[in-house]
Protein backbone atom coordinates (compact mmCIF):
# COMPACT_ATOMS: atom_id res chain seq x y z
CA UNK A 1 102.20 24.67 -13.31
CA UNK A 2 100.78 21.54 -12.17
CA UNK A 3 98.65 21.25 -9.07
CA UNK A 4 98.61 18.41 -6.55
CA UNK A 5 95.84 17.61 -4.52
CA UNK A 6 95.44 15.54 -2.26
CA UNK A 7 91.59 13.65 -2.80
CA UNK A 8 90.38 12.44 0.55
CA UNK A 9 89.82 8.74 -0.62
CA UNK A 10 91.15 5.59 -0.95
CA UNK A 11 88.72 4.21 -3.48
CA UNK A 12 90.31 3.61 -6.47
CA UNK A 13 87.27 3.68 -8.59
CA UNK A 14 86.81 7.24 -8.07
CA UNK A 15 90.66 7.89 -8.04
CA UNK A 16 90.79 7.02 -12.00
CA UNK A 17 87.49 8.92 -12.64
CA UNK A 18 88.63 12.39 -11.12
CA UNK A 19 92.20 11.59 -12.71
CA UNK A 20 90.95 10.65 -16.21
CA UNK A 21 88.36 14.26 -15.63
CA UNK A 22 91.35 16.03 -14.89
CA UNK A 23 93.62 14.64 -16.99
CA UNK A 24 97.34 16.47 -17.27
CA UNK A 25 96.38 19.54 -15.38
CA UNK A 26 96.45 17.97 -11.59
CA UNK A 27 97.64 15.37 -9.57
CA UNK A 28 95.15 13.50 -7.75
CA UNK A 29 96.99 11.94 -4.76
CA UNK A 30 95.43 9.44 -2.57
CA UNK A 31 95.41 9.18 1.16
CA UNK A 32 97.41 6.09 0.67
CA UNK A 33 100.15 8.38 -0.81
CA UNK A 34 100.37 10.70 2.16
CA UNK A 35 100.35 8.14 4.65
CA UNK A 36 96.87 8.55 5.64
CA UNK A 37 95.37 4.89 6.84
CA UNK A 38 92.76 6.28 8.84
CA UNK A 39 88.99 5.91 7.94
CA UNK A 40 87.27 9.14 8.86
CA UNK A 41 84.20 9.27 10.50
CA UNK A 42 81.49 10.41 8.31
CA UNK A 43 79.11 11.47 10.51
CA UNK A 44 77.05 14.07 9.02
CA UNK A 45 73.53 14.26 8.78
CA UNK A 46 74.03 15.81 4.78
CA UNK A 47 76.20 15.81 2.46
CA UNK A 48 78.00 19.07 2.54
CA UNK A 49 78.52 17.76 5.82
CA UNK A 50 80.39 14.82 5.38
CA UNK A 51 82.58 16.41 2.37
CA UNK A 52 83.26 18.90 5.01
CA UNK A 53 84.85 16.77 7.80
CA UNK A 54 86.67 14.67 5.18
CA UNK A 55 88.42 17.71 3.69
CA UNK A 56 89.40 19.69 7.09
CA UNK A 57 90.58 16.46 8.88
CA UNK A 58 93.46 16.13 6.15
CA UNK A 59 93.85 19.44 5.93
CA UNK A 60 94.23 20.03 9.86
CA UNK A 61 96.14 16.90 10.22
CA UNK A 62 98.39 16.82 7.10
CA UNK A 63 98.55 20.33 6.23
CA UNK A 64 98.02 20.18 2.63
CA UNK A 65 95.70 21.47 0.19
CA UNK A 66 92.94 18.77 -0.50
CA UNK A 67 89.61 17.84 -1.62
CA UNK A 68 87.10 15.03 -0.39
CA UNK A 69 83.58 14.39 -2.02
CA UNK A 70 80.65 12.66 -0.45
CA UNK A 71 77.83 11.38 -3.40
CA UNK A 72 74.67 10.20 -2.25
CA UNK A 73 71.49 8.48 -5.11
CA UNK A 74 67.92 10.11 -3.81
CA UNK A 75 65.28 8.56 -4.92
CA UNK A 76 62.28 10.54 -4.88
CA UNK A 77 59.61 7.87 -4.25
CA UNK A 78 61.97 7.09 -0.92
CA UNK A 79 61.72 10.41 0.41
CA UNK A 80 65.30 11.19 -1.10
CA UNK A 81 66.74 7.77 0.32
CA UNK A 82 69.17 6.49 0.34
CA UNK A 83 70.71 10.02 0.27
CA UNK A 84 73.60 10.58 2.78
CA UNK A 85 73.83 7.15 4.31
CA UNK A 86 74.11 5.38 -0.02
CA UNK A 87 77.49 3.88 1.05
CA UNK A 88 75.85 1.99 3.87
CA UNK A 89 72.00 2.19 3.51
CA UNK A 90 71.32 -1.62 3.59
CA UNK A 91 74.01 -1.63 7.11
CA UNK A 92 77.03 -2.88 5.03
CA UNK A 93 79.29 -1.32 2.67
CA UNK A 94 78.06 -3.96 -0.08
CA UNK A 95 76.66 -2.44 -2.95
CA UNK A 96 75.20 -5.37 -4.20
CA UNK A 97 72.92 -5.39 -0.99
CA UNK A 98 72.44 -1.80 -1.48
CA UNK A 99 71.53 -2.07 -4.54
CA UNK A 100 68.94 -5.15 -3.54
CA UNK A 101 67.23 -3.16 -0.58
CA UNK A 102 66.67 -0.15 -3.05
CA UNK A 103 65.20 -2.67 -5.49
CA UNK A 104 62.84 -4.20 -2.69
CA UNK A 105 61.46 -0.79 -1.85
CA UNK A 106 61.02 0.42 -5.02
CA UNK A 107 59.03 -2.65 -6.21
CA UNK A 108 55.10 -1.71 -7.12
CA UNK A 109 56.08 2.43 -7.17
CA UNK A 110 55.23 4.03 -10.59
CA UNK A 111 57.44 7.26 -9.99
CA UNK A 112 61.08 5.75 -10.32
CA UNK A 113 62.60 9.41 -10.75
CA UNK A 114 65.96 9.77 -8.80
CA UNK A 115 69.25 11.76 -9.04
CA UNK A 116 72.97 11.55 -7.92
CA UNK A 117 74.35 14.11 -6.13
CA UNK A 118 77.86 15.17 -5.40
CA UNK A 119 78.93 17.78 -3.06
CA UNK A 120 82.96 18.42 -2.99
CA UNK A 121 84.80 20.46 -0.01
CA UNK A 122 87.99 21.88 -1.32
CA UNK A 123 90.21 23.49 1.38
CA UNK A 124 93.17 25.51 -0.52
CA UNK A 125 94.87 28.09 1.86
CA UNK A 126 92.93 27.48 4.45
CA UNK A 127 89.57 28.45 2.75
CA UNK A 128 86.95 25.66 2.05
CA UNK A 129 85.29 26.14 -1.47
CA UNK A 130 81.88 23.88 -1.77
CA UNK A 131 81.13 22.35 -5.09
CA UNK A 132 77.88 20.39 -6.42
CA UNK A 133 77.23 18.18 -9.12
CA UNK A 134 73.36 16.70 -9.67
CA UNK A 135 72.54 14.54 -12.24
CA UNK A 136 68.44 13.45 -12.79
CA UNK A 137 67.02 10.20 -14.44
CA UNK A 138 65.45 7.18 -13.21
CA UNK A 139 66.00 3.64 -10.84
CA UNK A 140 65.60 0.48 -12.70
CA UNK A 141 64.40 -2.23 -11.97
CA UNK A 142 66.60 -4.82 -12.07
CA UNK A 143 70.46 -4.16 -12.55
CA UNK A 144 71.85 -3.77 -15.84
CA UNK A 145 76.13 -3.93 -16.71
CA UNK A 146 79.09 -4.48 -15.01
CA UNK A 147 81.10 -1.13 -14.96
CA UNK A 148 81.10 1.58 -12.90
CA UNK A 149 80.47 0.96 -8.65
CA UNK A 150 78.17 1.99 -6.11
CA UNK A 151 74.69 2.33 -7.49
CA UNK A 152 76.04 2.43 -11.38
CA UNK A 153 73.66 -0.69 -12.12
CA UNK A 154 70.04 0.56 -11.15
CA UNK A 155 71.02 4.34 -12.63
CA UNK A 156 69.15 5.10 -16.15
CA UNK A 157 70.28 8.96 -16.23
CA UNK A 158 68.10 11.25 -18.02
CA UNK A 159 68.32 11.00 -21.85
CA UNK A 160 69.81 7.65 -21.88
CA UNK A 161 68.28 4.29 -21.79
CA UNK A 162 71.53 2.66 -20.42
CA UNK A 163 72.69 2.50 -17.21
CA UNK A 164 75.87 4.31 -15.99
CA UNK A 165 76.99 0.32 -15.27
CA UNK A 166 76.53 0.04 -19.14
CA UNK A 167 78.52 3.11 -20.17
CA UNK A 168 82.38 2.96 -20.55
CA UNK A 169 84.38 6.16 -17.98
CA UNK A 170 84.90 8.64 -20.74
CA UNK A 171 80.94 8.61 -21.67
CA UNK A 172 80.07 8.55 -17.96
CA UNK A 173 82.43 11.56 -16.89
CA UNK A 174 80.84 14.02 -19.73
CA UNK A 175 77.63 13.89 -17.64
CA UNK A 176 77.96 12.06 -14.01
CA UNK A 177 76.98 14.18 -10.85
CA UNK A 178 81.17 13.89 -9.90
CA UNK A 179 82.13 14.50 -13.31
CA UNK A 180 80.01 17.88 -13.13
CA UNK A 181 80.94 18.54 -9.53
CA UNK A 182 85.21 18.11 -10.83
CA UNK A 183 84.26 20.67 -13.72
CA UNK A 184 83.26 22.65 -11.41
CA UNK A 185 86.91 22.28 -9.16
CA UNK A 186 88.84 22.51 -12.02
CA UNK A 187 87.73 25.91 -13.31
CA UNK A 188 87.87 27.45 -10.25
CA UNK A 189 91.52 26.38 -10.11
CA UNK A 190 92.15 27.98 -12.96
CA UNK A 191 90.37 30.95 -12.22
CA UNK A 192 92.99 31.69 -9.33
């Protein structure tokens, strides 16, 4: 039988990389699809946090079985910034800008280790199920191809000496932070 979830997002980006992860065995349904227009608060301080309120607000409000994700880059040099507040650390939602603050910071530092973290709330049946996906490797520093989003360009993971901006979705998936973090999800749905 085929599952639908709902994904708490609207960003198509990581729509099509949780649906190509997935593949035939779910639905991924957006917010759009349920009629959800609202942009929820993300107000934690972590996050677990943030996944959290994402997940139970559709779940209260829509009653359906859902998921919702929040990914953050920490940069060790930076005290683990940008961390939680990645999708808005330079004040904007640009990633470009983002990406330029993180790039002024990091300018004259020698350690340029930094990871990507994903932490994914799943409510099924009223139970919330936490999921985490890390992946380590390094901050550029300039930015380097054109696919991916978010901090993709400035990302050299571990092992690699590409950026995930530089590597196409299927090569990504096998070993990004959300790709790990969907693994994850998608065994314990079959394991139930």
């Amino acid at each position: 039988m085929k599952h639908q979830l709902v994904f708490a997002t609207n960003n198509l980006h990581k729509l099509a990389e949780v649906q190509s992860k997935v593949a035939d065995q779910f639905k991924i349904v957006s917010l759009a699809e349920i009629g959800c227009h609202e942009d929820i608060a993300e107000s934690g301080t972590t996050l677990e946090e943030n996944a959290s309120i994402k997940s139970r607000y559709i779940h209260k409000n829509y009653q359906t079985n859902c998921f919702a994700d929040d990914t953050g880059l920490e940069i060790e040099a930076l005290n683990n910034e940008p961390g939680v507040y990645s999708a808005r650390y330079s004040g904007s939602r640009d990633f470009n800008e983002n990406m330029d603050l993180v790039l002024a910071k990091m300018q004259g530092k020698t350690n340029r280790k930094a990871r990507f973290r994903t932490v994914i709330s799943l409510i099924l049946a009223d139970k919330e199920y936490l999921f985490e996906g890390i992946v380590n490797g390094t901050i550029r520093t300039e930015k380097s191809g054109f696919t991916g989003f978010g901090y993709d360009p400035i990302f050299e993971p571990e092992g690699y000496n590409i950026t995930f901006a530089e590597m196409d979705l299927e090569e990504k998936n096998k070993i990004s932070h959300r790709g790990i973090a969907i693994s994850k999800l998608i065994e314990f749905l079959k394991s139930i």
